[in-house]
N, C-alpha and C. Protein backbone atom coordinates (compact mmCIF):
# COMPACT_ATOMS: atom_id res chain seq x y z
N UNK A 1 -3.62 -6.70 13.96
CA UNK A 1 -3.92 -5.28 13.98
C UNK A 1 -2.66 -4.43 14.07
N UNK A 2 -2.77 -3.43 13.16
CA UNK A 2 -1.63 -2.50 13.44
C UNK A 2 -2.17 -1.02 13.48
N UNK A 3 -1.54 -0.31 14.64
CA UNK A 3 -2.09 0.34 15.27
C UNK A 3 -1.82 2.19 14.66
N UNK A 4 -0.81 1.80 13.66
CA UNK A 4 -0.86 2.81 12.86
C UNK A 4 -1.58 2.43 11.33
N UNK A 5 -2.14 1.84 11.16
CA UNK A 5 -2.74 1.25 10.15
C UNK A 5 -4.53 1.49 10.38
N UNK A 6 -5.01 1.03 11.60
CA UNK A 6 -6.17 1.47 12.10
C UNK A 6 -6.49 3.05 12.67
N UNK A 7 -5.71 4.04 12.10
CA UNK A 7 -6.14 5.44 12.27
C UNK A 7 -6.23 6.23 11.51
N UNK A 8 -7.20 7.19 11.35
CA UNK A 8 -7.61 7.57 9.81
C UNK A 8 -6.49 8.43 9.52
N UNK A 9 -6.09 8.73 8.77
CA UNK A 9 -4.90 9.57 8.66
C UNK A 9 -6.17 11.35 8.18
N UNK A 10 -5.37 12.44 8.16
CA UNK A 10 -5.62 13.74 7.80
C UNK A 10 -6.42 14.32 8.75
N UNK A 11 -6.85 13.34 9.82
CA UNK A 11 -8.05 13.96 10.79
C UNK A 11 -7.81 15.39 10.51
N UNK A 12 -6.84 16.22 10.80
CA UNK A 12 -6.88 17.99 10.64
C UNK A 12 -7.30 18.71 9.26
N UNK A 13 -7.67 17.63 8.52
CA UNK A 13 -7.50 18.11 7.01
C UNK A 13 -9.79 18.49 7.23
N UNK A 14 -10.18 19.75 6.89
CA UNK A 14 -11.07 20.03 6.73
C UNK A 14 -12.06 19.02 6.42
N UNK A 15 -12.00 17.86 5.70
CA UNK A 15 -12.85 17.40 5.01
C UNK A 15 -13.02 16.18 6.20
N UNK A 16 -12.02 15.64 6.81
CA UNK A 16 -12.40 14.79 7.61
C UNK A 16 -12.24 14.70 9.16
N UNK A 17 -12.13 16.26 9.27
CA UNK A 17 -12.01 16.85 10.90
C UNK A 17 -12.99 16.46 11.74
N UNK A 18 -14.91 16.38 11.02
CA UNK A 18 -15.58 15.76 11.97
C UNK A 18 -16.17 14.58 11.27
N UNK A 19 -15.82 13.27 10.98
CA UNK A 19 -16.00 12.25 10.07
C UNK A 19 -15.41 11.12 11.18
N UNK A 20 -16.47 11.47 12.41
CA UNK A 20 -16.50 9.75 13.25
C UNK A 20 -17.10 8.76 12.66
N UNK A 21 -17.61 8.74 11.11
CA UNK A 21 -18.59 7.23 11.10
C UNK A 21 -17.42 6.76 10.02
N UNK A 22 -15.86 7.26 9.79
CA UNK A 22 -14.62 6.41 8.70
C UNK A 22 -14.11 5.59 10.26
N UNK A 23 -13.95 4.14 9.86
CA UNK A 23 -13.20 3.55 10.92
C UNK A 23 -12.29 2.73 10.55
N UNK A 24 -10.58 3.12 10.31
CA UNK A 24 -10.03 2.17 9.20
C UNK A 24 -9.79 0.58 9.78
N UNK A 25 -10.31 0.64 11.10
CA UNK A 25 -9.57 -0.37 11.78
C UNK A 25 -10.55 -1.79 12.13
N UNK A 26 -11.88 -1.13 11.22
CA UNK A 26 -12.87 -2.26 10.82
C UNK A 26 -12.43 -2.49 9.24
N UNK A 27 -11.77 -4.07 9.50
CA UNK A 27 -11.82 -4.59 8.28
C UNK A 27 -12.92 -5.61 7.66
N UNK A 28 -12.87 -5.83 6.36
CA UNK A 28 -13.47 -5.75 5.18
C UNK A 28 -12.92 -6.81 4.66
N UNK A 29 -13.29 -8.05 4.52
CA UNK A 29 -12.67 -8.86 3.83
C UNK A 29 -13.36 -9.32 2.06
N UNK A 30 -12.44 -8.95 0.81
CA UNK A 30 -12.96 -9.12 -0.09
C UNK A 30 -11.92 -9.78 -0.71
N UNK A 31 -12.44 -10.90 -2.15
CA UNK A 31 -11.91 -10.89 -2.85
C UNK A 31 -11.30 -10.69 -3.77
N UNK A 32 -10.11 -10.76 -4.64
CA UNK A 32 -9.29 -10.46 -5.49
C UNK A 32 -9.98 -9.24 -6.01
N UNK A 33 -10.73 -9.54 -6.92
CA UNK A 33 -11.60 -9.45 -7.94
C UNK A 33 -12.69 -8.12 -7.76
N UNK A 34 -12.75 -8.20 -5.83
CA UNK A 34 -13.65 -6.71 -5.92
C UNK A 34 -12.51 -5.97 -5.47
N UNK A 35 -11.52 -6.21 -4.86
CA UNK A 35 -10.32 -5.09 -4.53
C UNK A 35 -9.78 -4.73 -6.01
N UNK A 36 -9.72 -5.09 -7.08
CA UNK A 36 -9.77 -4.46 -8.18
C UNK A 36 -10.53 -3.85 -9.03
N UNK A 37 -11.53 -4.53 -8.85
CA UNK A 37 -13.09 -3.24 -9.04
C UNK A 37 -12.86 -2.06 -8.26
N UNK A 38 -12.90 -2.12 -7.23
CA UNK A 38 -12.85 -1.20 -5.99
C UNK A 38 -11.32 -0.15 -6.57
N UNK A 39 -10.60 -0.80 -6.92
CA UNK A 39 -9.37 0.22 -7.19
C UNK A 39 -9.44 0.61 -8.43
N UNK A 40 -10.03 -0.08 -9.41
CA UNK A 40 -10.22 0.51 -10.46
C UNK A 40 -11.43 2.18 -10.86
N UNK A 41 -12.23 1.64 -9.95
CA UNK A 41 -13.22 2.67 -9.98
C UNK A 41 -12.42 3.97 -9.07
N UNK A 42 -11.46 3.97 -7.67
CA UNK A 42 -11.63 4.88 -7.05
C UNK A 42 -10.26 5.88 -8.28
N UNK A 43 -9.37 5.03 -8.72
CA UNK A 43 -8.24 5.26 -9.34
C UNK A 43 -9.02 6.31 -10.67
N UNK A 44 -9.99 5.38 -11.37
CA UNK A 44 -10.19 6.68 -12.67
C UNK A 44 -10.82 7.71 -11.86
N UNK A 45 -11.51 7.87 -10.99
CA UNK A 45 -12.45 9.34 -10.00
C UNK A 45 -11.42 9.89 -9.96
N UNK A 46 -10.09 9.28 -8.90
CA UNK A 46 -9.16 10.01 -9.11
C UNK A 46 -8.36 10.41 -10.11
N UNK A 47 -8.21 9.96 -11.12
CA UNK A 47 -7.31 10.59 -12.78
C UNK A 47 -8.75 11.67 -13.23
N UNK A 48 -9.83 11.26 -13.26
CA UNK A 48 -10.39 12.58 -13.34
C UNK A 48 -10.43 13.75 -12.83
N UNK A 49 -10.74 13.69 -11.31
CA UNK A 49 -10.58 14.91 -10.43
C UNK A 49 -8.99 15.26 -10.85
N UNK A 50 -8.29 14.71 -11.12
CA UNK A 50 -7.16 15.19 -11.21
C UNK A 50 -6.73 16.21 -12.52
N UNK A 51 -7.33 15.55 -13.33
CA UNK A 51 -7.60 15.95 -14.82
C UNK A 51 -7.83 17.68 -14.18
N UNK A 52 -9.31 17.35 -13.76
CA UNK A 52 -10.26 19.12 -13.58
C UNK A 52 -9.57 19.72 -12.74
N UNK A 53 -8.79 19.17 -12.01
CA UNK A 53 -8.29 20.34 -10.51
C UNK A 53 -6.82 20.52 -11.13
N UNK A 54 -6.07 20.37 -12.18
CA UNK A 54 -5.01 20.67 -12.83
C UNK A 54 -5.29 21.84 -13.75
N UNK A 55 -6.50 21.52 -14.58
CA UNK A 55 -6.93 22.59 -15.59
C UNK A 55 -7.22 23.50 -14.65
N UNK A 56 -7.85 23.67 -13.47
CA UNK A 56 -8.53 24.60 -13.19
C UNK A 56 -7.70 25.62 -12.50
N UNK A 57 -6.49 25.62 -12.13
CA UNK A 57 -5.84 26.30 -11.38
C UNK A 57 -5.53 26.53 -9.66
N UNK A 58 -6.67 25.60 -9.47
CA UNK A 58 -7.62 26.27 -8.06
C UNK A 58 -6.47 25.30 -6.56
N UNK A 59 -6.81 25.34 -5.49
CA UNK A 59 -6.18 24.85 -4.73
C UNK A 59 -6.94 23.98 -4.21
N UNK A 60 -8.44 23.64 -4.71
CA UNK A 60 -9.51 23.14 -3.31
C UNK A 60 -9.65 21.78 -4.74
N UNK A 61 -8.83 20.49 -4.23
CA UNK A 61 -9.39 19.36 -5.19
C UNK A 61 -10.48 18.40 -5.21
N UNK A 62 -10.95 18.91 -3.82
CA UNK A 62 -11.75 18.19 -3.11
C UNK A 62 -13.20 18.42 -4.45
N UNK A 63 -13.53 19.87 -4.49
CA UNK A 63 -14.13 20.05 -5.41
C UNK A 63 -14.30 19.41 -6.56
N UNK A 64 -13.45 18.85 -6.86
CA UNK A 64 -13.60 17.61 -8.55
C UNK A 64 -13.63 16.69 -7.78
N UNK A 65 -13.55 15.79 -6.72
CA UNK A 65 -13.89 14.81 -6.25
C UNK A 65 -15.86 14.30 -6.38
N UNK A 66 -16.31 14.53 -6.59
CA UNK A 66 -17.83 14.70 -6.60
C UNK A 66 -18.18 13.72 -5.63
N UNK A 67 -17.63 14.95 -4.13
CA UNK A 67 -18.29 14.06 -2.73
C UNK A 67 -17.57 12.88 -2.50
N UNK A 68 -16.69 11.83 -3.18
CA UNK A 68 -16.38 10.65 -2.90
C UNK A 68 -14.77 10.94 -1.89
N UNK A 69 -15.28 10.54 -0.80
CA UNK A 69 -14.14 11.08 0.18
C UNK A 69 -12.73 10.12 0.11
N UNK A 70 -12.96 8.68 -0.76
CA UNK A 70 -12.15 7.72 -1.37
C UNK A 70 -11.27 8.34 -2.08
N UNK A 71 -11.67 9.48 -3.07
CA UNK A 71 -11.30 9.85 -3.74
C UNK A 71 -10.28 10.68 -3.39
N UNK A 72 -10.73 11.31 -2.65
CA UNK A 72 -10.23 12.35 -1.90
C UNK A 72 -8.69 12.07 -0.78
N UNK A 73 -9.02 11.05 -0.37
CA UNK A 73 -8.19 10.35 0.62
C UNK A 73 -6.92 10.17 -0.32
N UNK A 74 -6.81 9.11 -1.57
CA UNK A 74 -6.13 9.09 -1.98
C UNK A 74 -5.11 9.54 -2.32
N UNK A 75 -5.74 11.09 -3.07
CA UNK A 75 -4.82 12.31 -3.05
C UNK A 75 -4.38 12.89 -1.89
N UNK A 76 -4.98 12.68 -1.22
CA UNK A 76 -3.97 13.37 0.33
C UNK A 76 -2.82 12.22 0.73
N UNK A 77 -3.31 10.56 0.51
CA UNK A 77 -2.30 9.62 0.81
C UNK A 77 -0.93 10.05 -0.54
N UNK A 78 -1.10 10.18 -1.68
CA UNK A 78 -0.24 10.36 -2.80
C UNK A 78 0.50 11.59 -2.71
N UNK A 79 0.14 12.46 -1.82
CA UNK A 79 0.82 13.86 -1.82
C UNK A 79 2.04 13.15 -0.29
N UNK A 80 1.32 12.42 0.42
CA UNK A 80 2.35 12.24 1.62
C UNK A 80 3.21 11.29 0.85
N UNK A 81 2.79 9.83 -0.10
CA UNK A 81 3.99 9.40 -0.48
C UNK A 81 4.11 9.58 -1.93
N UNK A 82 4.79 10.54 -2.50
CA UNK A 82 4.95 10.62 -3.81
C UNK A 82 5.16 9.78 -4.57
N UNK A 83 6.01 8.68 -3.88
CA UNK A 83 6.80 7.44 -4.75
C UNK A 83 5.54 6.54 -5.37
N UNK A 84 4.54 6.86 -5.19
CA UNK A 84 3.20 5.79 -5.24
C UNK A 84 2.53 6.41 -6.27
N UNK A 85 2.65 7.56 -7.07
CA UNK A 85 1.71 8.30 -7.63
C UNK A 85 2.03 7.75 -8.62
N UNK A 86 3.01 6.72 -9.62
CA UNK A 86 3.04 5.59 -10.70
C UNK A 86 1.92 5.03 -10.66
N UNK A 87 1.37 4.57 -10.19
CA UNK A 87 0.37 3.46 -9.55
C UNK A 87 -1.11 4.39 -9.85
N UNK A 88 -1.08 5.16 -9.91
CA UNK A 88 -2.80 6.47 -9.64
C UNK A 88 -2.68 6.83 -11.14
N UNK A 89 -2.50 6.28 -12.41
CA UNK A 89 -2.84 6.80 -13.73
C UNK A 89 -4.25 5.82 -14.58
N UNK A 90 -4.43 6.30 -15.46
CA UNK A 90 -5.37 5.72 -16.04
C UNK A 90 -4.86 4.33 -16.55
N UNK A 91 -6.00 3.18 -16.56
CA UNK A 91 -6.19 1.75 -16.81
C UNK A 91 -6.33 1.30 -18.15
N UNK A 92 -5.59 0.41 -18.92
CA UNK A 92 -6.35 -0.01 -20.12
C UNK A 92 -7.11 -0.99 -19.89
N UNK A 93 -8.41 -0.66 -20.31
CA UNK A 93 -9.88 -1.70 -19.92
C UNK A 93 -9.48 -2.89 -20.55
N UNK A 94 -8.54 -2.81 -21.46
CA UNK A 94 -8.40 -4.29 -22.64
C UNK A 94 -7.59 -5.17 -21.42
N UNK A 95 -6.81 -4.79 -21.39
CA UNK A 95 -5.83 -5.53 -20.92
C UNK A 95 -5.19 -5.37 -18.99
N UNK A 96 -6.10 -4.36 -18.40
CA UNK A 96 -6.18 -4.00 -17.21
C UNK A 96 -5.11 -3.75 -16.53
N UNK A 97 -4.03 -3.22 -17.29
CA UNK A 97 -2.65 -2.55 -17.31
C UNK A 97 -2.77 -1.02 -16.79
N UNK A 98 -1.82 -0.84 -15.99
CA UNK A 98 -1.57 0.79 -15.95
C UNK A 98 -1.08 1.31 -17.27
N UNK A 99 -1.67 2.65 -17.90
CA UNK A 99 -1.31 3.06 -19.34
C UNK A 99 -0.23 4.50 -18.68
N UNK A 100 0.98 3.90 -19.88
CA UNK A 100 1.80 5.42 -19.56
C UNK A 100 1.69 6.37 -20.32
N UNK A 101 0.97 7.61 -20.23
CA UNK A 101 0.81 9.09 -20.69
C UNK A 101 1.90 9.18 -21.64
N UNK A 102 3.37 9.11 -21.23
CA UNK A 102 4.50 9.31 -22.18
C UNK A 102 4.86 8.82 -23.25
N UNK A 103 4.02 7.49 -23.35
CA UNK A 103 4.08 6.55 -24.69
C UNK A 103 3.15 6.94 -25.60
């Protein structure tokens, strides 16, 4: 157990100020195979919301999140470490590669 690892991070952040039923410090043991399901699905929510809350101008991204607080989390974890936001782009389904926008 690590004890900065088991605490939700943003508690002050509106969305998860009263959100006692997130507990990061109950783990979850899965295989390979659904931790990449699992990241694949939260990763495109997030390149979408990201998509709409870029076009839109607005400050509230939570709004293109549609409720998924996974989603949501992410972007608050990617704004604290920037160096990680390589990693948060869209997937090629063929070949299950991160795709680079610039190519």
């Amino acid at each position: 157990p690590d004890e900065t690892l088991d605490k939700l991070l943003f508690k002050d952040d509106y969305v998860f100020c009263n959100r006692d039923d997130i507990d990061p410090s109950k783990i979850i043991n899965h295989d390979w195979q659904t931790l990449r399901s699992i990241w694949k699905s939260v990763n495109a929510e997030y390149v979408a919301a990201l998509k709409k809350f870029t076009i839109s101008g607005t400050h509230a991204f939570f709004s293109y999140c549609n409720g998924k607080l996974d989603t949501y989390y992410l972007r608050k974890h990617l704004s604290r470490k920037p160096e990680l936001n390589k990693h948060a782009r869209p997937i090629n389904a063929t070949r299950g590669a991160a795709v680079n926008p610039n190519q």
